[in-house]
C-alpha atoms as a PDB file:
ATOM      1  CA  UNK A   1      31.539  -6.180   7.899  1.00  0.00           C
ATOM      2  CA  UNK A   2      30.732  -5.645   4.481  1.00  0.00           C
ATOM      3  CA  UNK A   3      29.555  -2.246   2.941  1.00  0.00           C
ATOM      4  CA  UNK A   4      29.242  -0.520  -0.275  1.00  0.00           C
ATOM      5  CA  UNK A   5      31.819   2.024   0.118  1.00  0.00           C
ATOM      6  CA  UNK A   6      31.688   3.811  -3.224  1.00  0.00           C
ATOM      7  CA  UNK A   7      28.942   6.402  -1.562  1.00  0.00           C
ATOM      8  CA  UNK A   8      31.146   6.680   1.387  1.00  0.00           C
ATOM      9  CA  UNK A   9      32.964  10.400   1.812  1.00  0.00           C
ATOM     10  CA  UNK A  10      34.319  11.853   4.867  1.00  0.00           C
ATOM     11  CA  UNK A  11      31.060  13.508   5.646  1.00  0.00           C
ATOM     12  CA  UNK A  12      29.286  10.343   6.009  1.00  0.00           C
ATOM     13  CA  UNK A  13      27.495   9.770   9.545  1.00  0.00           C
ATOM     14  CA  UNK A  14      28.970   6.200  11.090  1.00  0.00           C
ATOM     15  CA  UNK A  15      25.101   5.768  12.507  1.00  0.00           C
ATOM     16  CA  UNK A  16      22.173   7.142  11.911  1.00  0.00           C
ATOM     17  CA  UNK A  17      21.655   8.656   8.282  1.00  0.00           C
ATOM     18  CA  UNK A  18      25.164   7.239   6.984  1.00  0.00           C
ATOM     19  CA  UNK A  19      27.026   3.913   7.746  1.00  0.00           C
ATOM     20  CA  UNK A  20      23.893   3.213  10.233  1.00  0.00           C
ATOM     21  CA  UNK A  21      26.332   1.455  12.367  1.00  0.00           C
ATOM     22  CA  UNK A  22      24.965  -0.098  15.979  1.00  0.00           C
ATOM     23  CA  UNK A  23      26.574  -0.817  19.117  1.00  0.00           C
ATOM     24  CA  UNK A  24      27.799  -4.538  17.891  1.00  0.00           C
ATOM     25  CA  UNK A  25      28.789  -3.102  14.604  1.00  0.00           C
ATOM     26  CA  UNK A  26      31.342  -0.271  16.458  1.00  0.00           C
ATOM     27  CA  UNK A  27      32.338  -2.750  18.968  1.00  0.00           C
ATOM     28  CA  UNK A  28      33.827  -4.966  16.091  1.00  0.00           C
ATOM     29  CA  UNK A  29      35.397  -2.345  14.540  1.00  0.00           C
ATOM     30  CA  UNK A  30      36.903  -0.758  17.797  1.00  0.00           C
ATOM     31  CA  UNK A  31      38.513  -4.563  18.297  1.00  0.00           C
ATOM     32  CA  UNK A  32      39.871  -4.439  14.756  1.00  0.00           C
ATOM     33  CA  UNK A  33      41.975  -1.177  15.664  1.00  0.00           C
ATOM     34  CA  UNK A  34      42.579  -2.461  19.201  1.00  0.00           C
ATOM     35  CA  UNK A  35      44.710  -5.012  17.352  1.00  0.00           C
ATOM     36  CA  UNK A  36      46.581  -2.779  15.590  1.00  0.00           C
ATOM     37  CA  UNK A  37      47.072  -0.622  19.285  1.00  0.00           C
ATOM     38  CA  UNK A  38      44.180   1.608  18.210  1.00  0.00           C
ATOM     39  CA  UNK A  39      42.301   2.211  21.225  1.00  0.00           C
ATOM     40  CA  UNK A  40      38.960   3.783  22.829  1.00  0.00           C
ATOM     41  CA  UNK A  41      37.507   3.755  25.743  1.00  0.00           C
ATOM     42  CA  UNK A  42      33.829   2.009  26.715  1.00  0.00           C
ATOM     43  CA  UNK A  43      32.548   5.588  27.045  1.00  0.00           C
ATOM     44  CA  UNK A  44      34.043   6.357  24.014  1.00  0.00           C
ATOM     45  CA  UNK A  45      32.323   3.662  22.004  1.00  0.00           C
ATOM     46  CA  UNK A  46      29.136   5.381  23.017  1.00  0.00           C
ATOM     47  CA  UNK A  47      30.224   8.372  21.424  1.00  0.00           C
ATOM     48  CA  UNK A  48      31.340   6.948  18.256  1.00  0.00           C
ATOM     49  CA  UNK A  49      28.147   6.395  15.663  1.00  0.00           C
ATOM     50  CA  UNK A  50      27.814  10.289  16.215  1.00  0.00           C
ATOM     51  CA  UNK A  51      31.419  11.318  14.556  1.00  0.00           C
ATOM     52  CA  UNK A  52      31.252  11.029  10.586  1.00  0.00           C
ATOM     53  CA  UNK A  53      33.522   8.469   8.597  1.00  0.00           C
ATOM     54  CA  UNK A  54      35.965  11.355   8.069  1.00  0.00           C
ATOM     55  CA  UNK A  55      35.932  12.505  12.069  1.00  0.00           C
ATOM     56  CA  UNK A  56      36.543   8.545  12.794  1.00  0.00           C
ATOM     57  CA  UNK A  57      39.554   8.046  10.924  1.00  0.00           C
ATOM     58  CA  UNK A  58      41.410  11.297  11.689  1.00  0.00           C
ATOM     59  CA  UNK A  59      40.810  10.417  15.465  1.00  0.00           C
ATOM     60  CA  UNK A  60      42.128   6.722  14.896  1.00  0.00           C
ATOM     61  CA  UNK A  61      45.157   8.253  12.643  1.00  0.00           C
ATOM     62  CA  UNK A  62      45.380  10.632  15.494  1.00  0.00           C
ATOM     63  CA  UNK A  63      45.756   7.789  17.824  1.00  0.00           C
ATOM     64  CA  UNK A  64      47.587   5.415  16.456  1.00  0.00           C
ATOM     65  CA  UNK A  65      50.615   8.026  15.748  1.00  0.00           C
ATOM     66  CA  UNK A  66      50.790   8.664  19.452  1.00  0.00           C
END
């Protein structure tokens, strides 16, 4: 994935009206974090292009420390 990221802030929607992220796009990224133990659930995925960039991270911070 490639994106301009200097527009980016925590307040940025991962789907519509932000990152406009789709199902393949999260489904990459989820596997990116699964490698680094990271993980969500299928039903969770769904959820995802709803949080906002800064929403994403503190949940995968938030996993990935316990």
């Amino acid at each position: 994935m490639h994106f301009e990221v200097s527009s980016v802030t925590d307040e940025t929607p991962l789907g519509d009206g932000g990152l406009e992220l789709e199902s393949l796009s999260v489904a990459e990224l989820v596997m990116q974090l699964d490698n680094q133990g990271v993980t969500f659930s299928d039903e969770e995925m769904e959820t995802l292009p709803g949080l906002t960039f800064g929403e994403f991270v503190a949940e995968a911070a938030r996993r990935s420390a316990g």
